[in-house]
PDB file of N, CA and C in Angstrom:
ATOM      1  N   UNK A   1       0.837  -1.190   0.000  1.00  0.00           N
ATOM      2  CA  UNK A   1       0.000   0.000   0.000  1.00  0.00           C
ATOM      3  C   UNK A   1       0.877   1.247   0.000  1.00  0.00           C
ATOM      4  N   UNK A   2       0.762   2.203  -0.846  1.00  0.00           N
ATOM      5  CA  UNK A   2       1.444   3.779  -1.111  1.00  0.00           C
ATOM      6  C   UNK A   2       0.768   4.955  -0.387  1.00  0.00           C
ATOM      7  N   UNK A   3       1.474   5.023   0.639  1.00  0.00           N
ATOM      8  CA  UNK A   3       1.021   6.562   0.979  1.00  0.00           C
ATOM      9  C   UNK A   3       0.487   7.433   0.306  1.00  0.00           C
ATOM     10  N   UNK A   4      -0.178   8.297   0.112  1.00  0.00           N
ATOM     11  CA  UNK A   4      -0.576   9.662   0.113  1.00  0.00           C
ATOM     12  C   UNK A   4       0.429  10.873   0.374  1.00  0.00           C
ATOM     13  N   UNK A   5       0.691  11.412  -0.202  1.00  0.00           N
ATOM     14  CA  UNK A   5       1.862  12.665  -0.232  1.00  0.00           C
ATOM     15  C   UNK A   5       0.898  13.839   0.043  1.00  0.00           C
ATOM     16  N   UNK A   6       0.505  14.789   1.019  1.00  0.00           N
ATOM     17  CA  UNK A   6       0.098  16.219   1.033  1.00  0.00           C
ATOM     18  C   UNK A   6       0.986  17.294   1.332  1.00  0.00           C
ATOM     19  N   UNK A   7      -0.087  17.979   0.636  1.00  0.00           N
ATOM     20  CA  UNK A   7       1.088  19.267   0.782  1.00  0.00           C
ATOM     21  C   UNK A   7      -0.015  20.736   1.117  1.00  0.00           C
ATOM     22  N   UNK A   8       0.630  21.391   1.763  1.00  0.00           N
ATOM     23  CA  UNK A   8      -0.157  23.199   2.138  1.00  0.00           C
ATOM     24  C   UNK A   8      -0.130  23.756   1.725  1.00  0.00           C
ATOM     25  N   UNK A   9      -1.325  24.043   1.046  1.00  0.00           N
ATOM     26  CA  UNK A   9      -0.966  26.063   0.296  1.00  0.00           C
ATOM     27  C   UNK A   9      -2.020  26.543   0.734  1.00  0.00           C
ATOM     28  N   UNK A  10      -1.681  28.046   0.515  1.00  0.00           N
ATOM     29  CA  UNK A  10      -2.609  29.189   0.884  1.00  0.00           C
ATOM     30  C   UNK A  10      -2.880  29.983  -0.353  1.00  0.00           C
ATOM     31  N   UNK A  11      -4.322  29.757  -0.371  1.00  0.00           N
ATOM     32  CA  UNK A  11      -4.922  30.833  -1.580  1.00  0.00           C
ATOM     33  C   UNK A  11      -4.907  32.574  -1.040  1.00  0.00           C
ATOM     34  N   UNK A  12      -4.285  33.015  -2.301  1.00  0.00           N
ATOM     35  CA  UNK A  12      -4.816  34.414  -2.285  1.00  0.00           C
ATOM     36  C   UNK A  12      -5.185  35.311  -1.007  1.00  0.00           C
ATOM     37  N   UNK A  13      -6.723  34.228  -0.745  1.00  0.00           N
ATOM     38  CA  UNK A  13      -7.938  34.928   0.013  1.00  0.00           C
ATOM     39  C   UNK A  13      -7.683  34.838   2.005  1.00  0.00           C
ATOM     40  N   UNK A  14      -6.372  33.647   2.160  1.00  0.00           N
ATOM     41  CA  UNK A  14      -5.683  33.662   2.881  1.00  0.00           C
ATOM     42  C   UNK A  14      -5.871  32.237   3.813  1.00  0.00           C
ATOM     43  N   UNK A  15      -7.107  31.720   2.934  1.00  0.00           N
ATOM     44  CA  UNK A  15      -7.404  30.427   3.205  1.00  0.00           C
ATOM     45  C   UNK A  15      -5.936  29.137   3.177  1.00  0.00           C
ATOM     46  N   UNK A  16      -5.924  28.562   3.822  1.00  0.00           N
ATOM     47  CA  UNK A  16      -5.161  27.385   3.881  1.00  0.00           C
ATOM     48  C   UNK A  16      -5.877  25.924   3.673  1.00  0.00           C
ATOM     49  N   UNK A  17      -4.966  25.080   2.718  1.00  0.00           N
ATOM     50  CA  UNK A  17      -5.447  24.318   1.632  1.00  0.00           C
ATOM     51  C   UNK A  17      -4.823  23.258   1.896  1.00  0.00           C
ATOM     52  N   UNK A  18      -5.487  22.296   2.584  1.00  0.00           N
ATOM     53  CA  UNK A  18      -4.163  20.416   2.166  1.00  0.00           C
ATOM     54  C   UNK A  18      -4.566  19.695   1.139  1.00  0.00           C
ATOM     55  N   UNK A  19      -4.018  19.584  -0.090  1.00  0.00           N
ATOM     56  CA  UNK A  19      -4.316  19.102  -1.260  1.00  0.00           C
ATOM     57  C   UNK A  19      -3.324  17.784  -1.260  1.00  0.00           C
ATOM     58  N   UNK A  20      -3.737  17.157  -2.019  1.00  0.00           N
ATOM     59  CA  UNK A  20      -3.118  15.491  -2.593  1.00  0.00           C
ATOM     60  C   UNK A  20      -1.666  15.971  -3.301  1.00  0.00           C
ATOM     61  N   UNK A  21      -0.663  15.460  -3.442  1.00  0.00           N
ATOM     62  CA  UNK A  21       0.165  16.094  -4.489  1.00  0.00           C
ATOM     63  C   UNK A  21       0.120  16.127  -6.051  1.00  0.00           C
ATOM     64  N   UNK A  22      -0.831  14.881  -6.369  1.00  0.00           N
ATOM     65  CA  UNK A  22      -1.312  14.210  -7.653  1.00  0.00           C
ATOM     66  C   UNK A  22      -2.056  15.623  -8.152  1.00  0.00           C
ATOM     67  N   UNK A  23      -2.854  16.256  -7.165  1.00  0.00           N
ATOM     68  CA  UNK A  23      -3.851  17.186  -7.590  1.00  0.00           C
ATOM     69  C   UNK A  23      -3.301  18.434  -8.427  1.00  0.00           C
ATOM     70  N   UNK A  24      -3.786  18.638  -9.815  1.00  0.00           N
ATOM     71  CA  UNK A  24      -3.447  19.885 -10.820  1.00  0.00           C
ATOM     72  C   UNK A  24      -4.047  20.601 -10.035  1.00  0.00           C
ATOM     73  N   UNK A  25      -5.453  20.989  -9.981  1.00  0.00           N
ATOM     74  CA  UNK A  25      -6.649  22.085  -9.640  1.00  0.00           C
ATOM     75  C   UNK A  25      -7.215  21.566  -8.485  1.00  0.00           C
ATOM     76  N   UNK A  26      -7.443  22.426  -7.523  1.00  0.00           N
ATOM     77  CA  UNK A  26      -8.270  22.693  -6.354  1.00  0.00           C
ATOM     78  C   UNK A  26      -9.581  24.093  -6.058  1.00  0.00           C
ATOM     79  N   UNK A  27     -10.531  23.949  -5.459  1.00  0.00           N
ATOM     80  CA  UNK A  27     -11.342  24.967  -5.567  1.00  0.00           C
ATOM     81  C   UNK A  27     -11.484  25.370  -3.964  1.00  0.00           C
ATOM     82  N   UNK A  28     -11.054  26.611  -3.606  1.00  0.00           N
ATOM     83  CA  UNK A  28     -10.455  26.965  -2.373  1.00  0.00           C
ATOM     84  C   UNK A  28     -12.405  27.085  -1.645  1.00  0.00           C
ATOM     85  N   UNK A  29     -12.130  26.232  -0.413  1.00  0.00           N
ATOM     86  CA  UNK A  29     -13.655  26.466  -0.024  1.00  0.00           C
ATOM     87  C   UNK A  29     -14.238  27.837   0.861  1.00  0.00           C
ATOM     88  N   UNK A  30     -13.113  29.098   0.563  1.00  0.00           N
ATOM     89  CA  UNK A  30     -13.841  30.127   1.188  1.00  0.00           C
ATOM     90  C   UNK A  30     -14.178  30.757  -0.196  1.00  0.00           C
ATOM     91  N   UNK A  31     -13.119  31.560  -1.037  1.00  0.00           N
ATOM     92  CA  UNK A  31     -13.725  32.106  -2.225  1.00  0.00           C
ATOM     93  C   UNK A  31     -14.221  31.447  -2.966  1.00  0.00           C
ATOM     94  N   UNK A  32     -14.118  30.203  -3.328  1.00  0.00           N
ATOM     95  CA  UNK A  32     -14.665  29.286  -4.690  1.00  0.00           C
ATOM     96  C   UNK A  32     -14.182  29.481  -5.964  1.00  0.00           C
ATOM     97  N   UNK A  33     -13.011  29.937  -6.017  1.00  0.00           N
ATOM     98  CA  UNK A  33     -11.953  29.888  -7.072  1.00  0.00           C
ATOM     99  C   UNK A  33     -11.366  28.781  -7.121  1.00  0.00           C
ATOM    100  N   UNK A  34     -10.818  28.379  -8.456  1.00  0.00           N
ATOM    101  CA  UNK A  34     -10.553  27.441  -9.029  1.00  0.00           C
ATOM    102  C   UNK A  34      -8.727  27.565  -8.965  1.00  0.00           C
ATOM    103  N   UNK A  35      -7.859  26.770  -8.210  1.00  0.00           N
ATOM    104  CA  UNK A  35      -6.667  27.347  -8.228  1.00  0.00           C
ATOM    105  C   UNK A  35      -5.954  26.425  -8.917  1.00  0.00           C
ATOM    106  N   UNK A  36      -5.061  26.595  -9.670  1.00  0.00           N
ATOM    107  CA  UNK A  36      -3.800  25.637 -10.444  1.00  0.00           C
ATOM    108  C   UNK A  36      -2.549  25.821  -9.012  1.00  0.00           C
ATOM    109  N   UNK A  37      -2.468  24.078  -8.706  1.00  0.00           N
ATOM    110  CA  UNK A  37      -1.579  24.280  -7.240  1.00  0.00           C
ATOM    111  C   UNK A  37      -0.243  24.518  -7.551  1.00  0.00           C
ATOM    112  N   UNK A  38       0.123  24.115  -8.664  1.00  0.00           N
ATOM    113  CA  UNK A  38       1.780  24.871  -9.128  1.00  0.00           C
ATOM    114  C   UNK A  38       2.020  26.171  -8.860  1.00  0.00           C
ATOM    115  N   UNK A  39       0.878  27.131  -8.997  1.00  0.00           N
ATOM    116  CA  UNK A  39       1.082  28.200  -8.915  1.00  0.00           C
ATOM    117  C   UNK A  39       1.105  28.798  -7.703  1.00  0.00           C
ATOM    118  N   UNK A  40       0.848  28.236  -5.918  1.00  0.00           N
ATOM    119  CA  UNK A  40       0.844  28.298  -5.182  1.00  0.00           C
ATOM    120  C   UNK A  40       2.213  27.846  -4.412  1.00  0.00           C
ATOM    121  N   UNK A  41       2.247  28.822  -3.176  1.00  0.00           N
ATOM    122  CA  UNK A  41       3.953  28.405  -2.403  1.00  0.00           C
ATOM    123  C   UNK A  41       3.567  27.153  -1.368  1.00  0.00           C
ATOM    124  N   UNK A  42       3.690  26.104  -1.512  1.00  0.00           N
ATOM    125  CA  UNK A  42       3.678  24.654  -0.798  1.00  0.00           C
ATOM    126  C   UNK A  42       4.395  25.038   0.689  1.00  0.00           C
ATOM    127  N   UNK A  43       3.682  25.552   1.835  1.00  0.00           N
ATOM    128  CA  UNK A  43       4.304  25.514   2.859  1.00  0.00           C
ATOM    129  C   UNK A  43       4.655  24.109   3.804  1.00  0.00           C
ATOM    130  N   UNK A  44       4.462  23.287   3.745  1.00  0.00           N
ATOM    131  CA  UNK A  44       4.891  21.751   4.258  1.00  0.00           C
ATOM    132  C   UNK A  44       3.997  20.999   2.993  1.00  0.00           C
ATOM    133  N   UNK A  45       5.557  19.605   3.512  1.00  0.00           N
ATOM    134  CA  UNK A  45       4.639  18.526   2.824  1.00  0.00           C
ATOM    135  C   UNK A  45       4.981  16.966   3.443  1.00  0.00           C
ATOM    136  N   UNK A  46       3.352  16.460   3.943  1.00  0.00           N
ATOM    137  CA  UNK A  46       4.016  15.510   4.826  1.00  0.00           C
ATOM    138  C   UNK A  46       2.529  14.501   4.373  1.00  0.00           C
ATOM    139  N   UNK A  47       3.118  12.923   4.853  1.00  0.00           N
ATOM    140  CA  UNK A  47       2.150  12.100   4.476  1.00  0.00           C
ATOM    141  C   UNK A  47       0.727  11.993   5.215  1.00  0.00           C
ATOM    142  N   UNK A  48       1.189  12.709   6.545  1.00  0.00           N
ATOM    143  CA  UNK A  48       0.115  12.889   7.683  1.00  0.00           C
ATOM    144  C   UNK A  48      -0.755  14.338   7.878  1.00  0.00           C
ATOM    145  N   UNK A  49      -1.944  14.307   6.710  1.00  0.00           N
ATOM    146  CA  UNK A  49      -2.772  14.848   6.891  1.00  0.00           C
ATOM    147  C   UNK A  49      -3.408  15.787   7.729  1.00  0.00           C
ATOM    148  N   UNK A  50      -3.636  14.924   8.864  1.00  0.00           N
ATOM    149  CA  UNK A  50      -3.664  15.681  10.095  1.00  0.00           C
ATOM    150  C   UNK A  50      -2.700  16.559  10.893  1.00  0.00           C
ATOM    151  N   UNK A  51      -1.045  16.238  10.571  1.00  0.00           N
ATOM    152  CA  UNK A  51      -0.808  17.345  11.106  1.00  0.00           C
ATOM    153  C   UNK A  51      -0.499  18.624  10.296  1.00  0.00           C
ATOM    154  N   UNK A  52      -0.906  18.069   8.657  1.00  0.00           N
ATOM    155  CA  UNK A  52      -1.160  19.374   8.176  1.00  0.00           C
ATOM    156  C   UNK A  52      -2.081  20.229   8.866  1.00  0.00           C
ATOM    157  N   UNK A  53      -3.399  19.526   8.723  1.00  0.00           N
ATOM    158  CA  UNK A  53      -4.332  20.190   9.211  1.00  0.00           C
ATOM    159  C   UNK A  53      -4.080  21.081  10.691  1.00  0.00           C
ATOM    160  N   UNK A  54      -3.380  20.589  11.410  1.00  0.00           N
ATOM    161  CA  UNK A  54      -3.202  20.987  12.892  1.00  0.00           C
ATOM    162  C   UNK A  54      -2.184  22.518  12.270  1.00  0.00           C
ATOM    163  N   UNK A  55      -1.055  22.277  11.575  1.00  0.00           N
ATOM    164  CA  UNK A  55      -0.497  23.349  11.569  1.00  0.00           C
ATOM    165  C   UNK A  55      -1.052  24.700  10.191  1.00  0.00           C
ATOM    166  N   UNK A  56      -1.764  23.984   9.495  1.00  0.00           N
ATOM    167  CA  UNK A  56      -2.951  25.198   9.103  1.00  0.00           C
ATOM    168  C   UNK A  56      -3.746  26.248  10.103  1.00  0.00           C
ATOM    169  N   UNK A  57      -4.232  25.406  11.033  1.00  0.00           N
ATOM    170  CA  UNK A  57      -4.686  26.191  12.042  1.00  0.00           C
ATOM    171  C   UNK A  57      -4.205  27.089  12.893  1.00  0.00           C
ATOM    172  N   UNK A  58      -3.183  26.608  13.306  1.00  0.00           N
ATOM    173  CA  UNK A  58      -1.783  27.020  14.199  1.00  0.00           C
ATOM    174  C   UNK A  58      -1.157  28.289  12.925  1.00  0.00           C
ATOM    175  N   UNK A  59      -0.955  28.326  11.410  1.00  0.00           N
ATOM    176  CA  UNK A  59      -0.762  29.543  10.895  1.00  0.00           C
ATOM    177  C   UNK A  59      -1.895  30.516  10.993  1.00  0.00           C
ATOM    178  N   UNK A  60      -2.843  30.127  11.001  1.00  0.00           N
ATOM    179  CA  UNK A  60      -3.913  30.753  10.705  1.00  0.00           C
ATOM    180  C   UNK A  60      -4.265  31.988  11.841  1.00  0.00           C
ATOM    181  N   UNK A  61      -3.409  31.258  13.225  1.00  0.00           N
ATOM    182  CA  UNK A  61      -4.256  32.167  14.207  1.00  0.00           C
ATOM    183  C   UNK A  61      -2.634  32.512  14.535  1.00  0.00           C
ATOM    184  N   UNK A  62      -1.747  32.447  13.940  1.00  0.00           N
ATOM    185  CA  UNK A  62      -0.542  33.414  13.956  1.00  0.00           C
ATOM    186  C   UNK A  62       0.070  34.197  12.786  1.00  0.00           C
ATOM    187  N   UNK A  63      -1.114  34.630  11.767  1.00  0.00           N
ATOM    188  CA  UNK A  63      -0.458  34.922  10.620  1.00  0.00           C
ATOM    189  C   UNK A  63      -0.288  36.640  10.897  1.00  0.00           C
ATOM    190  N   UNK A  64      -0.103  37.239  10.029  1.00  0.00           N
ATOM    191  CA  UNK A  64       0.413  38.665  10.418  1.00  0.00           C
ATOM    192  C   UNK A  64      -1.016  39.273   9.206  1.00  0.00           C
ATOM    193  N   UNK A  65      -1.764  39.980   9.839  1.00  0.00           N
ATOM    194  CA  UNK A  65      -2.686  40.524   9.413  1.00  0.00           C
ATOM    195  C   UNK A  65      -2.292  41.847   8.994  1.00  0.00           C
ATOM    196  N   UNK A  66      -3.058  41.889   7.384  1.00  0.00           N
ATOM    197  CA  UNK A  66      -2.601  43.003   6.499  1.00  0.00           C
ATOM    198  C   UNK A  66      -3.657  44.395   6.657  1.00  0.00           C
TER     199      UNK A  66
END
């Protein structure tokens, strides 16, 4: 059985994203834009999901507000 590879990005809108690595396009679930993930900066990438998810959150409520 093959792991799953994820990885983090943040759209634009400032949303944070754990996508598959396989994945071309994602549709960010706050704006509903359609994003090409190449074009996004991959802040971690780890096989464990969840602690993406944990440290999405953890940026989220330490990011530097514009």
């Amino acid at each position: 059985m093959v792991k799953e590879m994820y990885q983090l990005i943040r759209c634009e809108c400032g949303q944070f994203i754990v996508v598959k690595t396989d994945k071309k396009y994602v549709k960010c679930p706050r704006c509903k834009k359609e994003l090409a993930v190449q074009r996004y900066l991959v802040y971690e990438m780890s096989y464990d999901k969840e602690y993406l998810k944990k440290l999405a959150d953890f940026l989220k409520r330490h990011a530097i507000r514009k």
